[in-house]
C-alpha atoms as a PDB file:
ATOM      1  CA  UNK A   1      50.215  18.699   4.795  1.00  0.00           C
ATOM      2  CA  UNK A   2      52.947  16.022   5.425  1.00  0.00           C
ATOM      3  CA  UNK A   3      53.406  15.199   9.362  1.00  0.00           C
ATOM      4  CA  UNK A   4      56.961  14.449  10.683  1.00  0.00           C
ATOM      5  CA  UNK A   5      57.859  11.744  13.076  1.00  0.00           C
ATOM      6  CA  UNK A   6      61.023  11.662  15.046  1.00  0.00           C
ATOM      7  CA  UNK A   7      61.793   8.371  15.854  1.00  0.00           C
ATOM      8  CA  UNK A   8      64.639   8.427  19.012  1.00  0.00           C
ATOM      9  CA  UNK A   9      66.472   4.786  19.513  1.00  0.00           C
ATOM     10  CA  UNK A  10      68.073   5.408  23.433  1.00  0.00           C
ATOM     11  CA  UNK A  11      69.631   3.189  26.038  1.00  0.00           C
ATOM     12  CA  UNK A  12      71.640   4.341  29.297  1.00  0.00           C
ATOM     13  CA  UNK A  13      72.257   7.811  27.867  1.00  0.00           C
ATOM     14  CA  UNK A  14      69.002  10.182  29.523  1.00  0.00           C
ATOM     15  CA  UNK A  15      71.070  13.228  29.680  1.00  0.00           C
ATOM     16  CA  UNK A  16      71.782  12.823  26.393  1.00  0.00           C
ATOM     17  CA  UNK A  17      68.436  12.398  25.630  1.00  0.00           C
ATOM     18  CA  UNK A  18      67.067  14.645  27.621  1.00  0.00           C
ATOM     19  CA  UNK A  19      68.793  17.181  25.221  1.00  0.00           C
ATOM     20  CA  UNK A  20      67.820  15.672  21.973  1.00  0.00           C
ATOM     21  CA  UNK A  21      64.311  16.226  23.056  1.00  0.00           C
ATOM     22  CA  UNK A  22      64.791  19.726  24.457  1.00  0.00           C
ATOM     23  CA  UNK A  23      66.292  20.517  20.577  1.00  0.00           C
ATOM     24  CA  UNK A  24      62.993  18.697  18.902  1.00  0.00           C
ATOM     25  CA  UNK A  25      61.181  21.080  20.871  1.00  0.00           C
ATOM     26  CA  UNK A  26      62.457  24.029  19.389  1.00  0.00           C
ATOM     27  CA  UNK A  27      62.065  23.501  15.650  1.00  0.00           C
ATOM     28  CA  UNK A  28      60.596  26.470  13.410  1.00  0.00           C
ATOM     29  CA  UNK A  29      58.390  23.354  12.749  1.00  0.00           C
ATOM     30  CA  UNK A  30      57.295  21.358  15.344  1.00  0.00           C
ATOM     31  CA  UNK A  31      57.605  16.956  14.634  1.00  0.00           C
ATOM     32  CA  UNK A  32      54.478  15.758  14.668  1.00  0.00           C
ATOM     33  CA  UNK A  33      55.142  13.533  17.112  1.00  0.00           C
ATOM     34  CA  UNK A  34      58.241  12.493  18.930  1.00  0.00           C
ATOM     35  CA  UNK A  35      58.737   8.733  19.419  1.00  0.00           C
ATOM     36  CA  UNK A  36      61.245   7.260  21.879  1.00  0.00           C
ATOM     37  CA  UNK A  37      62.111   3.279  21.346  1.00  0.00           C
ATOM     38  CA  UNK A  38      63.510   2.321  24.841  1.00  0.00           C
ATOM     39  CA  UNK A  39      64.180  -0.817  26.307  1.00  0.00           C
ATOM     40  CA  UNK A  40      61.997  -1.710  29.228  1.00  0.00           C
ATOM     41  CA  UNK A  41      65.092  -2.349  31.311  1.00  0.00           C
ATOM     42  CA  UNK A  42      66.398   0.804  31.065  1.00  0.00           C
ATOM     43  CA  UNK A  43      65.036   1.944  34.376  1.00  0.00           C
ATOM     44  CA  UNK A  44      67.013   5.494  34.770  1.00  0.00           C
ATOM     45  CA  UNK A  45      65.463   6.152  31.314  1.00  0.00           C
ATOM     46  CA  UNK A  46      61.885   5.547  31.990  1.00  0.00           C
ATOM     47  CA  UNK A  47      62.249   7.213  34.856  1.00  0.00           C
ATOM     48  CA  UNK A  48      63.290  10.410  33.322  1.00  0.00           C
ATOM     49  CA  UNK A  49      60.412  10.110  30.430  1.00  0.00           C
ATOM     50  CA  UNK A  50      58.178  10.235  33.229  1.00  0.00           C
ATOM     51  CA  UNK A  51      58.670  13.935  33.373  1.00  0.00           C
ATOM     52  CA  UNK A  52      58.476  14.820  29.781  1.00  0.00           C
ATOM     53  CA  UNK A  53      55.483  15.756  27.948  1.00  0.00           C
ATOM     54  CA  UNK A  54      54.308  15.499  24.955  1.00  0.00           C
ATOM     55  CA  UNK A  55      56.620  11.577  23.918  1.00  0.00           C
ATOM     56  CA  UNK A  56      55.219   9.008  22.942  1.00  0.00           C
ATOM     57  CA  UNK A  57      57.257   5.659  24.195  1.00  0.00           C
ATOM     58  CA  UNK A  58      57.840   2.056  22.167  1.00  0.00           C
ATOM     59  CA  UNK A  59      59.530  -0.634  23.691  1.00  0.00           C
ATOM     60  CA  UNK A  60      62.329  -2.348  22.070  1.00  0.00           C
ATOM     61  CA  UNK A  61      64.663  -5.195  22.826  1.00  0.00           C
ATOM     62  CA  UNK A  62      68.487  -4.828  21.715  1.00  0.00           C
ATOM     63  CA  UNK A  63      69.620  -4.039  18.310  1.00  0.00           C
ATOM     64  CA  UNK A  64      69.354  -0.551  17.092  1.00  0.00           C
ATOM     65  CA  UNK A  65      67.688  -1.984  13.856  1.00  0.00           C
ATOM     66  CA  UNK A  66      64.842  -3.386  16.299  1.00  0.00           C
ATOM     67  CA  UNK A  67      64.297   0.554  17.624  1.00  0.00           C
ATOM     68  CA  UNK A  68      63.949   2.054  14.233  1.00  0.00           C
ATOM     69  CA  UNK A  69      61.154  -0.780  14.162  1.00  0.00           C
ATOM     70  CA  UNK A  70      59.498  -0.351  17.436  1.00  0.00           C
ATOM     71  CA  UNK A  71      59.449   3.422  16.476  1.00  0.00           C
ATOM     72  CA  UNK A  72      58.444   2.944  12.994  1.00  0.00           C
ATOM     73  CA  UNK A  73      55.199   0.959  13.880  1.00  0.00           C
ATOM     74  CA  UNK A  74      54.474   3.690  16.534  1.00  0.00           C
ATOM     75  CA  UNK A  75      54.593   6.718  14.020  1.00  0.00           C
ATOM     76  CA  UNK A  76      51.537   7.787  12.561  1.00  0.00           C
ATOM     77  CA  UNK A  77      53.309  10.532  10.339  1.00  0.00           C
ATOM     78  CA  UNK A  78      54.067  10.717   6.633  1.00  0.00           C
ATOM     79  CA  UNK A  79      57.526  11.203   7.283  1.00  0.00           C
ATOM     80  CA  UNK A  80      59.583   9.081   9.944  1.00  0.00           C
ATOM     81  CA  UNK A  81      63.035  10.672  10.837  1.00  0.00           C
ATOM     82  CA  UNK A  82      65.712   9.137  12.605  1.00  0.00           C
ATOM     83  CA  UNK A  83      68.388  10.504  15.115  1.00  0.00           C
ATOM     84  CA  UNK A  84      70.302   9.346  18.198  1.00  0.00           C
ATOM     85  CA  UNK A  85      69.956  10.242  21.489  1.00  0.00           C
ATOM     86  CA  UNK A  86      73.317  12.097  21.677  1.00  0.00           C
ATOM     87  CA  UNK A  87      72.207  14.191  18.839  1.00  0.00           C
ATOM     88  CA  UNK A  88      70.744  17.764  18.606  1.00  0.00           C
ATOM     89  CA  UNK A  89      68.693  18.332  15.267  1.00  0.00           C
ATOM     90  CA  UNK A  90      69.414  22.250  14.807  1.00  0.00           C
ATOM     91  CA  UNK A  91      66.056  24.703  14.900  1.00  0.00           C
ATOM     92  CA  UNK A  92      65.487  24.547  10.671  1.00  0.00           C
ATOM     93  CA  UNK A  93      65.792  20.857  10.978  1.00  0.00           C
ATOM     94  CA  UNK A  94      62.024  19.613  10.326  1.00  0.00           C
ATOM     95  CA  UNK A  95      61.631  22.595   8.341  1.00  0.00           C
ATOM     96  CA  UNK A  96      64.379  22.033   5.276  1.00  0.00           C
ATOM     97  CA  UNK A  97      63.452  17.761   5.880  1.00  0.00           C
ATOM     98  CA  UNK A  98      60.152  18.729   4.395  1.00  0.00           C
ATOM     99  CA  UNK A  99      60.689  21.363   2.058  1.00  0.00           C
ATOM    100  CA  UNK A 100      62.163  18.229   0.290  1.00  0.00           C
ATOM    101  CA  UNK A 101      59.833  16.228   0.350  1.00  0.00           C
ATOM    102  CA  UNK A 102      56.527  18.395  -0.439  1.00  0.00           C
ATOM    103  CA  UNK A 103      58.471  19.351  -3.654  1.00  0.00           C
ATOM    104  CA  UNK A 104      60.047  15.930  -5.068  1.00  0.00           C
ATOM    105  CA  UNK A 105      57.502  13.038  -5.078  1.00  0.00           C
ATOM    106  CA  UNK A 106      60.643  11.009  -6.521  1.00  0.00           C
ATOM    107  CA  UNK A 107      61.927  10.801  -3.018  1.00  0.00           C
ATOM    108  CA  UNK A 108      62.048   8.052  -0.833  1.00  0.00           C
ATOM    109  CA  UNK A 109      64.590   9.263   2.094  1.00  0.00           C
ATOM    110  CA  UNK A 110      66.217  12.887   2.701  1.00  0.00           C
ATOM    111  CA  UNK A 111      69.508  13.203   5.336  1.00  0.00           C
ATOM    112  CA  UNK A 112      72.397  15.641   5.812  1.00  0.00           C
ATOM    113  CA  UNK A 113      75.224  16.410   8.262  1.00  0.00           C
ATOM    114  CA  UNK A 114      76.140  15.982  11.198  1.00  0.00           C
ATOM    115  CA  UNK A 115      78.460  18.089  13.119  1.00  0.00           C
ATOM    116  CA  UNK A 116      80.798  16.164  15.248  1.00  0.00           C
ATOM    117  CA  UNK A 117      81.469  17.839  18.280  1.00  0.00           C
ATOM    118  CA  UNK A 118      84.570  17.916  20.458  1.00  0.00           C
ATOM    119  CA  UNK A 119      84.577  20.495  23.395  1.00  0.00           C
ATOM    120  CA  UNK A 120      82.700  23.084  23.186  1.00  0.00           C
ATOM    121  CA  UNK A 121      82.787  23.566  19.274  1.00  0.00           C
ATOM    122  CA  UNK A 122      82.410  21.094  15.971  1.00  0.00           C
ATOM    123  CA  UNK A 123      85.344  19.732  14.887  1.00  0.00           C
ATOM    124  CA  UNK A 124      86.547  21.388  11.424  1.00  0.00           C
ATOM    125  CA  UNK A 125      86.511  19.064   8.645  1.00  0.00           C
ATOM    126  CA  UNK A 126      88.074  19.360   4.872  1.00  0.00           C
ATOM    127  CA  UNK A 127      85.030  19.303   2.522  1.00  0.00           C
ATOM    128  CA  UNK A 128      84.305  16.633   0.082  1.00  0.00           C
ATOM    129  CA  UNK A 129      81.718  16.264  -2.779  1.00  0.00           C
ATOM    130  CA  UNK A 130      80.897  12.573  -3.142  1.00  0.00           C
ATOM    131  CA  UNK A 131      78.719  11.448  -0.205  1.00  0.00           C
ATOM    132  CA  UNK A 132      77.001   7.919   0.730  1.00  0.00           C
ATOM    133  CA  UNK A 133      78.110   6.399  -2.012  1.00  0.00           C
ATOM    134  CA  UNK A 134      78.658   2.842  -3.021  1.00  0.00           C
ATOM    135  CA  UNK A 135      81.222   2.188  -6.287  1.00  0.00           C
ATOM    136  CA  UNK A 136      80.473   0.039  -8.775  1.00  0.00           C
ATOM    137  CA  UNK A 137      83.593  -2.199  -7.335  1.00  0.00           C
ATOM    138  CA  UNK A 138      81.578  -2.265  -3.919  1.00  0.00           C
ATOM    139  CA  UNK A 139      83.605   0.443  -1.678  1.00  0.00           C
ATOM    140  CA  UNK A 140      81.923   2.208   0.804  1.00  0.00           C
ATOM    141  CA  UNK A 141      82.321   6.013   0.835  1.00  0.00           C
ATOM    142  CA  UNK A 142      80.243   7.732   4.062  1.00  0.00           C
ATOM    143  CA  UNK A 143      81.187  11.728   4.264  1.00  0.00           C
ATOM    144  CA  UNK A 144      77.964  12.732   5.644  1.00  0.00           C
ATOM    145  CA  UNK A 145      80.051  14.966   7.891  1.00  0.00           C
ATOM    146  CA  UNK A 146      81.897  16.156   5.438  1.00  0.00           C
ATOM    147  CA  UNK A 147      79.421  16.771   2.452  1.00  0.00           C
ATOM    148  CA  UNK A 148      79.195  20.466   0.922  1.00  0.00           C
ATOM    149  CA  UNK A 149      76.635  20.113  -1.562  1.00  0.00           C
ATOM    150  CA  UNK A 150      73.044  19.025  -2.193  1.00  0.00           C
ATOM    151  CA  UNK A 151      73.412  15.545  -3.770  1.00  0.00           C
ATOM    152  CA  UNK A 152      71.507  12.581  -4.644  1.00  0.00           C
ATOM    153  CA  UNK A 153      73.052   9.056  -2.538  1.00  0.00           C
ATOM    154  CA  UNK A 154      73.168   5.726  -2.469  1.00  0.00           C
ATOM    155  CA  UNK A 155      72.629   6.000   1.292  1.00  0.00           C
ATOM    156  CA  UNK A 156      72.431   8.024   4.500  1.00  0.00           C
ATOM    157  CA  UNK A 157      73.790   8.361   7.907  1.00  0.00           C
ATOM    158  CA  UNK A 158      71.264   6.524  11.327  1.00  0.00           C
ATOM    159  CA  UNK A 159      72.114  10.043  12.893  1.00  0.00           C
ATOM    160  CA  UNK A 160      69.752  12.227  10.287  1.00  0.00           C
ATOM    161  CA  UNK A 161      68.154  10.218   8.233  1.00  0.00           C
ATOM    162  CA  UNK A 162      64.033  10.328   7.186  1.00  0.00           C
ATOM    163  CA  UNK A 163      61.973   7.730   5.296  1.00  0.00           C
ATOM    164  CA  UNK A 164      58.523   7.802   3.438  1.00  0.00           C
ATOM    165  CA  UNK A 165      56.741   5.711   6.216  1.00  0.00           C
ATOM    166  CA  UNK A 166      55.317   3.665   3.719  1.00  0.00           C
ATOM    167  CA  UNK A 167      58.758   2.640   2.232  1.00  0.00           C
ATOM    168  CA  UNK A 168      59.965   1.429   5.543  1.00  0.00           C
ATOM    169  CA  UNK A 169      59.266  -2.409   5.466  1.00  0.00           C
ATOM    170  CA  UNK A 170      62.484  -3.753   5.984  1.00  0.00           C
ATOM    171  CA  UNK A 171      64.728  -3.489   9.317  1.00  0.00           C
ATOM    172  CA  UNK A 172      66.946  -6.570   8.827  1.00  0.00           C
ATOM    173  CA  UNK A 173      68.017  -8.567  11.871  1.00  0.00           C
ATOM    174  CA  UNK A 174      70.276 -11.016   9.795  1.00  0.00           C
ATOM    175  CA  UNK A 175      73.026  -8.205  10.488  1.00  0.00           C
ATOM    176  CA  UNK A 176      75.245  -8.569  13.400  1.00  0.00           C
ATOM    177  CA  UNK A 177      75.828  -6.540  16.131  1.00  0.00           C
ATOM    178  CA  UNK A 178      73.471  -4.464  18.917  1.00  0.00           C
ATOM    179  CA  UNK A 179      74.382  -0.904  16.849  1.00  0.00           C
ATOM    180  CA  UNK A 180      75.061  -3.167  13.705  1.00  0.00           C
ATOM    181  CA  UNK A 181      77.782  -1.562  11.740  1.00  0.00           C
ATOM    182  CA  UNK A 182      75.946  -0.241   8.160  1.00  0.00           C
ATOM    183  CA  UNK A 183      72.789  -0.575   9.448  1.00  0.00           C
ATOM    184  CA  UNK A 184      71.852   3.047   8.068  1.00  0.00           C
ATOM    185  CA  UNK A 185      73.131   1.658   4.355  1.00  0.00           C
ATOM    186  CA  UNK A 186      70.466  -1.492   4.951  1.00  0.00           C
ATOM    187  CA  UNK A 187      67.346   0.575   5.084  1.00  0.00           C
ATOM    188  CA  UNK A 188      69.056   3.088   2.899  1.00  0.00           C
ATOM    189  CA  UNK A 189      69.429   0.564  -0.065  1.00  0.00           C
ATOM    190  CA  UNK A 190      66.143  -0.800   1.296  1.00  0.00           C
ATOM    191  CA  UNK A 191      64.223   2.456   0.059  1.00  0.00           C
ATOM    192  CA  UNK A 192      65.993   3.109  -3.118  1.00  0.00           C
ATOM    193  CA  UNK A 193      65.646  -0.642  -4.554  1.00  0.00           C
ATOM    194  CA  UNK A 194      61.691   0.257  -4.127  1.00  0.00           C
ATOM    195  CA  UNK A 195      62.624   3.008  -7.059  1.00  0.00           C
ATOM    196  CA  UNK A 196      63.133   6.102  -4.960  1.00  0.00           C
ATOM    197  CA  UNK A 197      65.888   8.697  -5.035  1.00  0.00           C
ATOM    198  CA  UNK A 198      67.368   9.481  -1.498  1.00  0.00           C
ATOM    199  CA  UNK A 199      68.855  12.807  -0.713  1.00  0.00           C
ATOM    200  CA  UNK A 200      71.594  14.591   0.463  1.00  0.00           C
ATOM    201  CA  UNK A 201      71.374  18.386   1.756  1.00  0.00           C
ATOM    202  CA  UNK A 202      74.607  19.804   4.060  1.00  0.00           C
ATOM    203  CA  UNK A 203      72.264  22.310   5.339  1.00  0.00           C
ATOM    204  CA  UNK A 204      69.905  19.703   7.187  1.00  0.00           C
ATOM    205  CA  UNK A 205      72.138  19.456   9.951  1.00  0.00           C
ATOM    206  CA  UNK A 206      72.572  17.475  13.445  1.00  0.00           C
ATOM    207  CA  UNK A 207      74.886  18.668  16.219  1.00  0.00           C
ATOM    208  CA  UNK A 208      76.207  15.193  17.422  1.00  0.00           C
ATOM    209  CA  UNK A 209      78.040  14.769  20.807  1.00  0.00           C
ATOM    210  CA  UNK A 210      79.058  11.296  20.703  1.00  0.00           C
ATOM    211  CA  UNK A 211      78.502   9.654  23.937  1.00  0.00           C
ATOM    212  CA  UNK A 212      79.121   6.540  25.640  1.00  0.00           C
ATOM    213  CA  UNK A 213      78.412   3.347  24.086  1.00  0.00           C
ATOM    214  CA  UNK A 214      77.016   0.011  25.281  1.00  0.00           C
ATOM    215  CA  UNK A 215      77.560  -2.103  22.281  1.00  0.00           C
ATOM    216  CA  UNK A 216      80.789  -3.852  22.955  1.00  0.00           C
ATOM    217  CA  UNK A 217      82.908  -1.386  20.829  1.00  0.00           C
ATOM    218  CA  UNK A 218      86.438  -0.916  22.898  1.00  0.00           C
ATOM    219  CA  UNK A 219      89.959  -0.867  21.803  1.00  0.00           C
ATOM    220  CA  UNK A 220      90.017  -5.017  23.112  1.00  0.00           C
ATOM    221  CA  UNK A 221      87.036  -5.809  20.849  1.00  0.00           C
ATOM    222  CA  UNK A 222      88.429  -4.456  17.803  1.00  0.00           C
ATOM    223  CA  UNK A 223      88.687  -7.977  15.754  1.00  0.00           C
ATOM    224  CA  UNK A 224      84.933  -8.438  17.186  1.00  0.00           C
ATOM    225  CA  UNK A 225      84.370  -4.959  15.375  1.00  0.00           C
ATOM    226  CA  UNK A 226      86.254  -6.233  11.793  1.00  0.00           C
ATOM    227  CA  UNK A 227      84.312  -9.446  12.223  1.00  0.00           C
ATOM    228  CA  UNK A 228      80.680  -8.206  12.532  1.00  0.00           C
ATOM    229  CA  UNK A 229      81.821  -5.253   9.730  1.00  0.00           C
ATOM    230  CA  UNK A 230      83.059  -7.851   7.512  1.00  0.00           C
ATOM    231  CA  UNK A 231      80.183  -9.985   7.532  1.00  0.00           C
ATOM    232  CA  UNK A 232      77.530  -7.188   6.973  1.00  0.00           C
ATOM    233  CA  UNK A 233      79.400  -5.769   4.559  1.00  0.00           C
ATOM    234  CA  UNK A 234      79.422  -8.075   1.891  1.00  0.00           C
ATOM    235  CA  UNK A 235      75.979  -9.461   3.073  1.00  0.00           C
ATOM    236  CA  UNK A 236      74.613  -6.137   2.401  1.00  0.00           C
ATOM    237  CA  UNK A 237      76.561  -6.000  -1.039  1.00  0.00           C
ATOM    238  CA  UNK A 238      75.927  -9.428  -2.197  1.00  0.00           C
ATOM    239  CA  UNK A 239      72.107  -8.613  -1.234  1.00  0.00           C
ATOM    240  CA  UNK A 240      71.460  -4.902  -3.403  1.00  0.00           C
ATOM    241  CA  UNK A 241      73.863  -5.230  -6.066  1.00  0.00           C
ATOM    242  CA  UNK A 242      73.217  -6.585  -9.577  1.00  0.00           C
ATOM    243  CA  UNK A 243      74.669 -10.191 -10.964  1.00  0.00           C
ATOM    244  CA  UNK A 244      78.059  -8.760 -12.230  1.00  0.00           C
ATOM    245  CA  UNK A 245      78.635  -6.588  -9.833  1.00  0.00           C
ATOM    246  CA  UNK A 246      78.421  -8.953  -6.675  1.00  0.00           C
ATOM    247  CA  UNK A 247      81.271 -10.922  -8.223  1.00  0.00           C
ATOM    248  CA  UNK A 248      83.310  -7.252  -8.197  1.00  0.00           C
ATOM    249  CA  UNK A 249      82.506  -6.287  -5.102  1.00  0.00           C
ATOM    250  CA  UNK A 250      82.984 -10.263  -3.585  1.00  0.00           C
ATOM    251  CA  UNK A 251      86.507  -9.815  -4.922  1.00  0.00           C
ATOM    252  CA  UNK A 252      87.282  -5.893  -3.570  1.00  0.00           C
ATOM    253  CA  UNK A 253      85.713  -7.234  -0.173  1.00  0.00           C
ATOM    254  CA  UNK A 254      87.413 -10.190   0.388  1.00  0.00           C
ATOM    255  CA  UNK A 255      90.930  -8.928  -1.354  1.00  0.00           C
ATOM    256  CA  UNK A 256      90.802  -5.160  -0.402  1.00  0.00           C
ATOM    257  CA  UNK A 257      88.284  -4.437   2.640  1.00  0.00           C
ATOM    258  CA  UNK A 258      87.852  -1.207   4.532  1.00  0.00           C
ATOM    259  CA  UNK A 259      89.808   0.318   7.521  1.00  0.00           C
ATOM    260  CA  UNK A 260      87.412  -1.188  10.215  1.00  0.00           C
ATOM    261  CA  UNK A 261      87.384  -4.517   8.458  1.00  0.00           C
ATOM    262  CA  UNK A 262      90.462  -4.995   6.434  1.00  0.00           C
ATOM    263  CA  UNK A 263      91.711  -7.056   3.521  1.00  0.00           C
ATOM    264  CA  UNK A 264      95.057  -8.380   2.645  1.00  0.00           C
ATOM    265  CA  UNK A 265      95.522  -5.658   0.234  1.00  0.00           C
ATOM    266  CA  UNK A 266      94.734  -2.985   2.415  1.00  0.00           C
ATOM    267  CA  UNK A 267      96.834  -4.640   5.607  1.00  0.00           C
ATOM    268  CA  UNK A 268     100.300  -4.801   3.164  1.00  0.00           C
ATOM    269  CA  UNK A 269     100.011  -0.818   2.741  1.00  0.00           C
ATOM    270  CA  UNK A 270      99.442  -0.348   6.627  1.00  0.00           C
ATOM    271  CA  UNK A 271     100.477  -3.600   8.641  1.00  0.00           C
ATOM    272  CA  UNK A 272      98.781  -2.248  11.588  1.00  0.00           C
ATOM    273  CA  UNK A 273      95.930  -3.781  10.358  1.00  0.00           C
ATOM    274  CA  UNK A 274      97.247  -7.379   9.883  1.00  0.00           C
ATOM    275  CA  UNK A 275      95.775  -8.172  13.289  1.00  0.00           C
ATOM    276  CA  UNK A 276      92.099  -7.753  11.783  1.00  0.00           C
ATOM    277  CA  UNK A 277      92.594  -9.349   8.314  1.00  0.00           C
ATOM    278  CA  UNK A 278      91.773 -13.054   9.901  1.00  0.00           C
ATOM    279  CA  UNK A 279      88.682 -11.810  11.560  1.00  0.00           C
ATOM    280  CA  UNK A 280      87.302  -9.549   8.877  1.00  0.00           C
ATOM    281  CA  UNK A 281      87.551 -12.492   6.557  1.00  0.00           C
ATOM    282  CA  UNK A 282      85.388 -14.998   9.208  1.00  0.00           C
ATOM    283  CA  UNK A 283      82.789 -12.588   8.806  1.00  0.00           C
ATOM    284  CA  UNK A 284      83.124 -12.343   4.592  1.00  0.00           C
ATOM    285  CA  UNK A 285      82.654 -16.203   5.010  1.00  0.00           C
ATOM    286  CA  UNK A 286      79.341 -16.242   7.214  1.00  0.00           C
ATOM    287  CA  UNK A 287      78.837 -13.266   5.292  1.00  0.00           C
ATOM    288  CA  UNK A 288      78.395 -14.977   2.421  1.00  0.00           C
ATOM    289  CA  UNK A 289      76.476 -18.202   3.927  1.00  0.00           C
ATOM    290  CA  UNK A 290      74.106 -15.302   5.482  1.00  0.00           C
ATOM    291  CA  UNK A 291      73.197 -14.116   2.425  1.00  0.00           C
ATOM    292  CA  UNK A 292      72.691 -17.846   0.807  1.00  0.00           C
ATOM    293  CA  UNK A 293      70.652 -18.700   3.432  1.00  0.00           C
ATOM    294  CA  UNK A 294      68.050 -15.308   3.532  1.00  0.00           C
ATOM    295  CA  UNK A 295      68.689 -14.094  -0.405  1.00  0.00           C
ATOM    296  CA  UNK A 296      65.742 -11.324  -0.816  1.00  0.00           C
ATOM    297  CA  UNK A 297      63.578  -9.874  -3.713  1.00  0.00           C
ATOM    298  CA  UNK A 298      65.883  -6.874  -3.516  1.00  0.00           C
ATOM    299  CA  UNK A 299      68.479  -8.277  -5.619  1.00  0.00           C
END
């Protein structure tokens, strides 16, 4: 019978968390454990675990990579599942998570969607079909939130995401940033280059309030934000993708870009984005030496 862990990364949110927990509490199928990585300076925090029953706690320093760790080492279950604190997994959470994986011994991770809330209701979303998805070219397609069929990805989204424990030996710190931007695709493509299929199912669903954040992303930090996304970007392609394809997707990254991190390319169709080009291309550079420096068995 496989056991579920719920691995919660928090910091300066215990409301939030507070709720999480309440919503782990009610699945058709209890977690086997809930596991809450917390830093030991988050005082308020601790202070409110104090009261609940039934968590286990692992300490953490910054980086959210650092928390899926800390919790990872903790859990003792066959299955370790990962949501944020401003999250609510919905009751049939656990249950449809491991429905999956009883029945497909092919499968390495399992995720779904999460509903964004704004208000007092989700926000309504068109629906797409492709989902976590990497081209061959090297663009980054996400949808989790917008998904409408069961699928199998290239990766999954840190809000509702669950690993084979055994699979999860990787939680790289070369990436920049405290909630370092693709972090999710990282341990994603870190599973599947082991030879397991990860999956997509729109009916395993989080209810996701986002809250307040504490890792430096503002409306003044914004070339900060193209920087760090630039540089893990094409360290994470240049890292998982085969010979010919890391000179494609060098060429889409460092010519094209995405929204968050743009390119030349992309800035000529929407100039509002010139600002970012210069940074996003710093962090394609040290990028680039990052992944010279720390090249892995994965590629």
């Amino acid at each position: 019978m496989l056991k579920i862990s719920v691995v919660i990364p928090t910091y300066r949110r215990p409301e939030d968390l507070k709720r999480c927990i309440e919503g782990l509490k009610k699945q058709s199928i209890p977690p086997w454990e809930i596991i809450v990585a917390v830093r030991e300076d988050d005082k308020e925090t601790l202070e409110v675990l104090k009261k609940i029953k039934g968590v286990k706690i692992a300490f953490t320093g910054p980086k959210q990579t650092r928390a899926w760790r800390a919790g990872t080492e903790a859990a003792t279950g066959d299955i370790v599942c990962f949501t944020d604190d401003d999250a609510v997994p919905r009751p049939e959470w656990i249950e449809k998570i491991k429905k999956h994986f009883e029945h497909k011994p092919s499968l390495g991770g399992a995720g779904g969607k999460d509903a964004i809330w704004s208000g007092n209701k989700p926000r309504e979303f068109p629906p797409v079909k492709k989902v976590g998805r990497i081209t061959w070219y090297g663009k980054f397609i996400g949808n989790h939130h917008r998904g409408n069929e069961i699928q199998y990805v290239d990766h999954l989204k840190g809000v509702n995401m669950c690993f084979r424990r055994e699979l999860l030996t990787d939680f790289d710190h070369n990436l920049l940033g405290l909630a370092e931007p693709f972090n999710d695709m990282w341990v994603s493509l870190s599973v599947k280059s082991k030879g397991y299929k990860l999956l997509y199912d729109p009916e395993i669903i989080v209810d996701h309030y986002p809250g307040v954040t504490f890792d430096g992303r503002r409306e003044d930090t914004k070339g900060q934000d193209a920087y760090m996304r630039g540089h893990n970007e094409i360290y994470i392609l240049l890292t998982f993708t085969s010979s010919l394809r890391k000179i494609v997707a060098f060429l889409y990254s460092f010519l094209v870009g995405n929204y968050a991190s743009p390119s030349i390319i992309r800035a000529l169709f929407n100039p509002s984005l010139f600002p970012y080009v210069r940074h996003a291309w710093r962090g394609r550079v040290k990028g680039l030496r990052t992944y010279r420096l720390n090249r892995t068995a994965f590629s």
